[in-house]
Protein backbone atom coordinates (compact mmCIF):
# COMPACT_ATOMS: atom_id res chain seq x y z
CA UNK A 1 175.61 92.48 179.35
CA UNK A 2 172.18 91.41 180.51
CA UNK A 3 169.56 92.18 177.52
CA UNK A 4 166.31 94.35 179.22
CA UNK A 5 162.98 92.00 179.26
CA UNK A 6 160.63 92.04 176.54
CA UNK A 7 157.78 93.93 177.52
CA UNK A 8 154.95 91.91 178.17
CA UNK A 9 152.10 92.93 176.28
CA UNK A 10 148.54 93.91 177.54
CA UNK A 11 146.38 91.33 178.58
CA UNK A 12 142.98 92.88 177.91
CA UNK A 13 143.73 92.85 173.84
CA UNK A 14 144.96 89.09 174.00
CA UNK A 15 141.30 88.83 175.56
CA UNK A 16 139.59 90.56 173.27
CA UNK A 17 141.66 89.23 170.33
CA UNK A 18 140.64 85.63 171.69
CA UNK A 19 137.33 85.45 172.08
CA UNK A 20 136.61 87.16 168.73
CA UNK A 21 138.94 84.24 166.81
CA UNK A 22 136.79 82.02 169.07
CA UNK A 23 133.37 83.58 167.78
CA UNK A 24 134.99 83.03 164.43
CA UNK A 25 134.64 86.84 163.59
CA UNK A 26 137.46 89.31 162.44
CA UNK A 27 138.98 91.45 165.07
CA UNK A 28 136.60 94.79 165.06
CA UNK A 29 139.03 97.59 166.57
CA UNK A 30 137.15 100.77 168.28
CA UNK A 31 136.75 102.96 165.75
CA UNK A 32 134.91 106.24 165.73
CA UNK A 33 133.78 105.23 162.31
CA UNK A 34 130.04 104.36 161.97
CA UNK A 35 129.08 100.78 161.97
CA UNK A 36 128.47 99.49 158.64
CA UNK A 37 125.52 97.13 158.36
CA UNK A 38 127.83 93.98 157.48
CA UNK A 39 129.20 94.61 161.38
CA UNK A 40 125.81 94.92 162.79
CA UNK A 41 124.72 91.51 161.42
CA UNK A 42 127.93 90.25 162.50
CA UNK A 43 127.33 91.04 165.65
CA UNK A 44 123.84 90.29 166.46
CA UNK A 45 124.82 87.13 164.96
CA UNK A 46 127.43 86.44 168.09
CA UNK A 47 125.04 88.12 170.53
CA UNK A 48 122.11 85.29 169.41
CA UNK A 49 124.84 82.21 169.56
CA UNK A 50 126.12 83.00 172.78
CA UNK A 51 122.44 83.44 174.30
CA UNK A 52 120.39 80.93 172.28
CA UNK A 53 118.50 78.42 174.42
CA UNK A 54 120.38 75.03 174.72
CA UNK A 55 118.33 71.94 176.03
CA UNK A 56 120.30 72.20 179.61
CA UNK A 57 118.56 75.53 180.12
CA UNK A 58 115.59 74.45 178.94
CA UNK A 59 115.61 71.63 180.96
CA UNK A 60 116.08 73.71 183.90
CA UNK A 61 113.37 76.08 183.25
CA UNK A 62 110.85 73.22 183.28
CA UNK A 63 112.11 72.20 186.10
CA UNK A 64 111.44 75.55 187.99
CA UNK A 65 107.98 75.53 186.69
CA UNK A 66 107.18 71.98 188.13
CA UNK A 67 108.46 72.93 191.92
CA UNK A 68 107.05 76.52 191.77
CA UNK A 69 103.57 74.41 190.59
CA UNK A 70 103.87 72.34 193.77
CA UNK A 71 104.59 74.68 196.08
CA UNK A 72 101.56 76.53 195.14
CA UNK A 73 99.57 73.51 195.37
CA UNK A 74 101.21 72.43 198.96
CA UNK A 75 100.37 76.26 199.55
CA UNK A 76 96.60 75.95 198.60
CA UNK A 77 96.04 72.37 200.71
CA UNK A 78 97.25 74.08 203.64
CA UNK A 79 95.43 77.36 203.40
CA UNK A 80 92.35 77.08 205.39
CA UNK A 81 88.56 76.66 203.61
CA UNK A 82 86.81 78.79 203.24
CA UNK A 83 83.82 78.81 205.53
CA UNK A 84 80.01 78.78 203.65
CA UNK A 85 77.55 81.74 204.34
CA UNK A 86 75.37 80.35 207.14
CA UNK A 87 71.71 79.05 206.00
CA UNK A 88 68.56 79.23 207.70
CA UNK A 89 68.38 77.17 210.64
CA UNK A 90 67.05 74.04 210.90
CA UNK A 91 63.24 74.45 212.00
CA UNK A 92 62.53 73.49 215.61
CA UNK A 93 60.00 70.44 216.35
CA UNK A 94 57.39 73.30 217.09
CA UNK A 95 58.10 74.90 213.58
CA UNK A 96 57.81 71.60 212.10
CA UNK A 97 54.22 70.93 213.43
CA UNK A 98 52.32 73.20 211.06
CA UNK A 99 53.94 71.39 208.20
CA UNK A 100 52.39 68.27 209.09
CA UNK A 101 49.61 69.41 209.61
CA UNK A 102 48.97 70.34 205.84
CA UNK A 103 49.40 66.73 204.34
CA UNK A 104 46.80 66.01 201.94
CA UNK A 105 44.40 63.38 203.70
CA UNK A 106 43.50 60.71 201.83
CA UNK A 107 40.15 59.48 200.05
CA UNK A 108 38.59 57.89 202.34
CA UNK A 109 39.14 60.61 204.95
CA UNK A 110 37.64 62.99 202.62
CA UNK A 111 34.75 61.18 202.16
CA UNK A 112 34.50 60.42 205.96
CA UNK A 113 34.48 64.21 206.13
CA UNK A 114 32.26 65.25 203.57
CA UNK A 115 29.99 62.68 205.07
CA UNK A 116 29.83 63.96 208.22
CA UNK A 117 29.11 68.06 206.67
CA UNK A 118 26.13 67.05 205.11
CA UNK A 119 24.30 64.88 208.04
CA UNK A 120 21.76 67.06 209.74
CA UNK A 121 22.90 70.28 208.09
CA UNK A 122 21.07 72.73 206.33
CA UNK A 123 22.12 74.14 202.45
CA UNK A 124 20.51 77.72 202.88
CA UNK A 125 21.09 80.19 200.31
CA UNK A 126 19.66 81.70 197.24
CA UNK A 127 18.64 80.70 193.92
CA UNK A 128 18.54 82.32 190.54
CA UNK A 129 17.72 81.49 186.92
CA UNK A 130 17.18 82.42 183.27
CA UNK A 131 14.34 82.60 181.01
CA UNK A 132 13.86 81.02 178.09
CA UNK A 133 17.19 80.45 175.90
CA UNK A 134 18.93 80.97 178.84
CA UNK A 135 21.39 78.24 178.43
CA UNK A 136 22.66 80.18 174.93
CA UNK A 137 23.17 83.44 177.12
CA UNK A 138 20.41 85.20 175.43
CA UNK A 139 18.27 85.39 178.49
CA UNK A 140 19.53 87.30 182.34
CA UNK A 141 19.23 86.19 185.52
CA UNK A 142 16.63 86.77 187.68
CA UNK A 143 16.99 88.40 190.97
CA UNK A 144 18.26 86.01 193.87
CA UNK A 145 15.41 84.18 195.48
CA UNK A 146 16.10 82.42 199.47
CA UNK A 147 16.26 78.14 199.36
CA UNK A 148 16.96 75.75 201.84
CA UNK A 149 17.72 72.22 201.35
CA UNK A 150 18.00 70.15 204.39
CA UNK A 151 19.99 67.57 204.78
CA UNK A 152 19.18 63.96 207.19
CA UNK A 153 21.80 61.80 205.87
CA UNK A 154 24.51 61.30 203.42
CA UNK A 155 25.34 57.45 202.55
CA UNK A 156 28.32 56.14 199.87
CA UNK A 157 26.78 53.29 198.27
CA UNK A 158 29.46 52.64 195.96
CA UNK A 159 32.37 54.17 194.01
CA UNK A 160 31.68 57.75 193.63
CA UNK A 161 27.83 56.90 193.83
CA UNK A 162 26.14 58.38 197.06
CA UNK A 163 22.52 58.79 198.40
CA UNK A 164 21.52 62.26 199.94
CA UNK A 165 18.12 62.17 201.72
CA UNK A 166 16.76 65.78 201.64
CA UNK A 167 14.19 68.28 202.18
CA UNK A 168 14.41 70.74 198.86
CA UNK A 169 12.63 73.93 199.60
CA UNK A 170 12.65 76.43 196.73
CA UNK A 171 9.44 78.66 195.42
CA UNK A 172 6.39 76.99 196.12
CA UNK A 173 8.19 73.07 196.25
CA UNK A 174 8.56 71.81 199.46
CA UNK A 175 9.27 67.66 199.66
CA UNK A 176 11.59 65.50 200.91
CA UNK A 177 13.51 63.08 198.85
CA UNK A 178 16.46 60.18 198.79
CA UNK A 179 18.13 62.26 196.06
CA UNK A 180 20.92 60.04 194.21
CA UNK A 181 23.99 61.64 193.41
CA UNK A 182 28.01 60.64 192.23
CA UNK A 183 30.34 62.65 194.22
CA UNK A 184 33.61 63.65 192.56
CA UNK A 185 36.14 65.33 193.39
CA UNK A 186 38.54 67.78 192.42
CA UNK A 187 41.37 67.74 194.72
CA UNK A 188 40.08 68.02 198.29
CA UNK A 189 36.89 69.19 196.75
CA UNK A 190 33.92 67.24 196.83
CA UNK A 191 31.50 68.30 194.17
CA UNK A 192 27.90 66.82 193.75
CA UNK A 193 26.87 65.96 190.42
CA UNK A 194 23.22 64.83 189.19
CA UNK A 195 22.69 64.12 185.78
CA UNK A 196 18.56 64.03 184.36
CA UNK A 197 17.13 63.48 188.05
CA UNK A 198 14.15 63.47 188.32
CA UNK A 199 11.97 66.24 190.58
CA UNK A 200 8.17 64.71 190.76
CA UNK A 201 6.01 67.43 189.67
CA UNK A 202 8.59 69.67 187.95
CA UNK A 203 10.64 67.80 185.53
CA UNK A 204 14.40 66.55 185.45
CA UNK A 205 17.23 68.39 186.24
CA UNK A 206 21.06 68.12 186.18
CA UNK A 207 23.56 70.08 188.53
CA UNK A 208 26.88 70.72 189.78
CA UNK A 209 27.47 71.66 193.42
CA UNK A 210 30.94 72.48 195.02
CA UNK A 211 30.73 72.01 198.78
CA UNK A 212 33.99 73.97 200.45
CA UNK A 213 34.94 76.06 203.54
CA UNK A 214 31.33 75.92 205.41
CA UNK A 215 29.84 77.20 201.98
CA UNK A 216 28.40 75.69 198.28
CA UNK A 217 27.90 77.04 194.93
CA UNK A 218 27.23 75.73 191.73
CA UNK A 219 24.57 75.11 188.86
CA UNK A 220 21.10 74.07 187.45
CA UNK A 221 19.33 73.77 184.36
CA UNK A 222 16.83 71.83 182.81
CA UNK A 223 17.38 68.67 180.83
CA UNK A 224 13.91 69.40 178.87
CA UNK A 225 13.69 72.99 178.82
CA UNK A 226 15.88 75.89 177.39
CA UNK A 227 16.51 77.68 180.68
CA UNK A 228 19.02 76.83 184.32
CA UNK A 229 20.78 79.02 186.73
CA UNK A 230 23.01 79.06 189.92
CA UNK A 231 22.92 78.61 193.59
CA UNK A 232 25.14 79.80 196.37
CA UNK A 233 24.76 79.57 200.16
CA UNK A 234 26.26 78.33 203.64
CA UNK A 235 26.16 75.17 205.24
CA UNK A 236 24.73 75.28 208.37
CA UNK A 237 24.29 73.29 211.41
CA UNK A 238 21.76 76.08 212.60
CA UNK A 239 20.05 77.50 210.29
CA UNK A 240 18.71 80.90 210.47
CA UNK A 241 15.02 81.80 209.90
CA UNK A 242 14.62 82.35 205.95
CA UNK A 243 14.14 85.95 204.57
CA UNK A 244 10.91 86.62 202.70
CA UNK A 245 11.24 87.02 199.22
């Protein structure tokens, strides 16, 4: 008599039953029973072993990191540049001419040039001056009066130190002089400085004139006397007839 087989039993509960002696936990059957917080720890205690980093994964994730970082770099080497705002052109030779042209001459052009304004020119302008305590600003000016000064010949002797021959016209003086003089200058501007000259007949004088632009201005006073003023006027190579005061 042949005995009937053993039933084989399930294989999804020999699974099950397995992997929990594996996890080292006791065999939790499906219950409709609520869990009971000794279970829960039990089981987020299997969930973090079987999912806790090991250093093969982490190995691998660095890895990942390093190619993705190179491909991004081969990326950027071979994307193209990219291309700068455009500038101002570069000026043409013509452009470039007026540039030159405002280079600061040197000293001895400047003097050259100075020289040559003052020889047979003519200083024609007006005077004014103060009365007594004028230099202290206590005293006004008086209204402008016409001058001329003009000009033969202007020599450097040496350094700054220069010799302007002259005919000085102004109010009832009339004479013509070698008037000495330093020249300095402030910049490109020549100005004409004359400390206690001088004048035969009406005392010494000091002064600062600025000669610029076809014009001159500056001032006068009185190295003895409480009183000085200002002058202003063109330089001209023709001068006009003066106006009567």
């Amino acid at each position: 008599m042949i005995t009937p087989a053993a039933k084989t039993p399930p294989l999804v509960p020999l699974v099950r039953e397995s992997l929990v002696r594996e996890s080292r936990l006791p065999l939790v059957r499906e219950s409709r029973l609520a869990p009971t917080p000794e279970r829960l720890v039990r089981e987020r205690l299997a969930r973090e072993s079987l999912f806790a980093p090991t250093p093969a994964g982490i190995l691998s994730r660095a890895t990942c990191l390093i190619a993705a970082s190179m491909v991004a770099a081969l990326l950027a080497s071979r994307a193209p540049a990219h291309a700068e705002p455009p500038g101002d052109p570069p000026p043409s030779a013509g452009e470039q001419e007026p540039q030159a042209q405002h280079k600061h001459p040197g000293r001895a052009e400047l003097e050259k040039e100075f020289g040559a304004t003052l020889a047979n020119a003519t200083l024609q302008g007006t005077w004014q001056m103060t009365g007594k305590d004028g230099l202290s600003g206590r005293a006004p000016l008086t209204d402008p009066r016409p001058e001329s000064y003009t000009i033969s010949r202007a020599v450097k002797l040496t350094g700054d130190h220069w010799l302007i021959t002259a005919r000085i016209r102004f109010g009832e003086t009339d004479v013509t002089l070698p008037v000495p003089v330093r020249v300095l200058w402030a910049g490109d501007t020549p100005i004409i400085t004359v400390d206690s000259w001088t004048l035969p007949g009406m005392g010494s004088y000091s002064a600062r004139v600025m000669i610029f632009g076809g014009f001159y201005t500056g001032v006068w006073f009185s190295t003895e006397k409480d009183y000085g003023g200002t002058l202003s006027g063109r330089v001209l190579r023709d001068p006009q007839p003066e106006p009567q005061p």
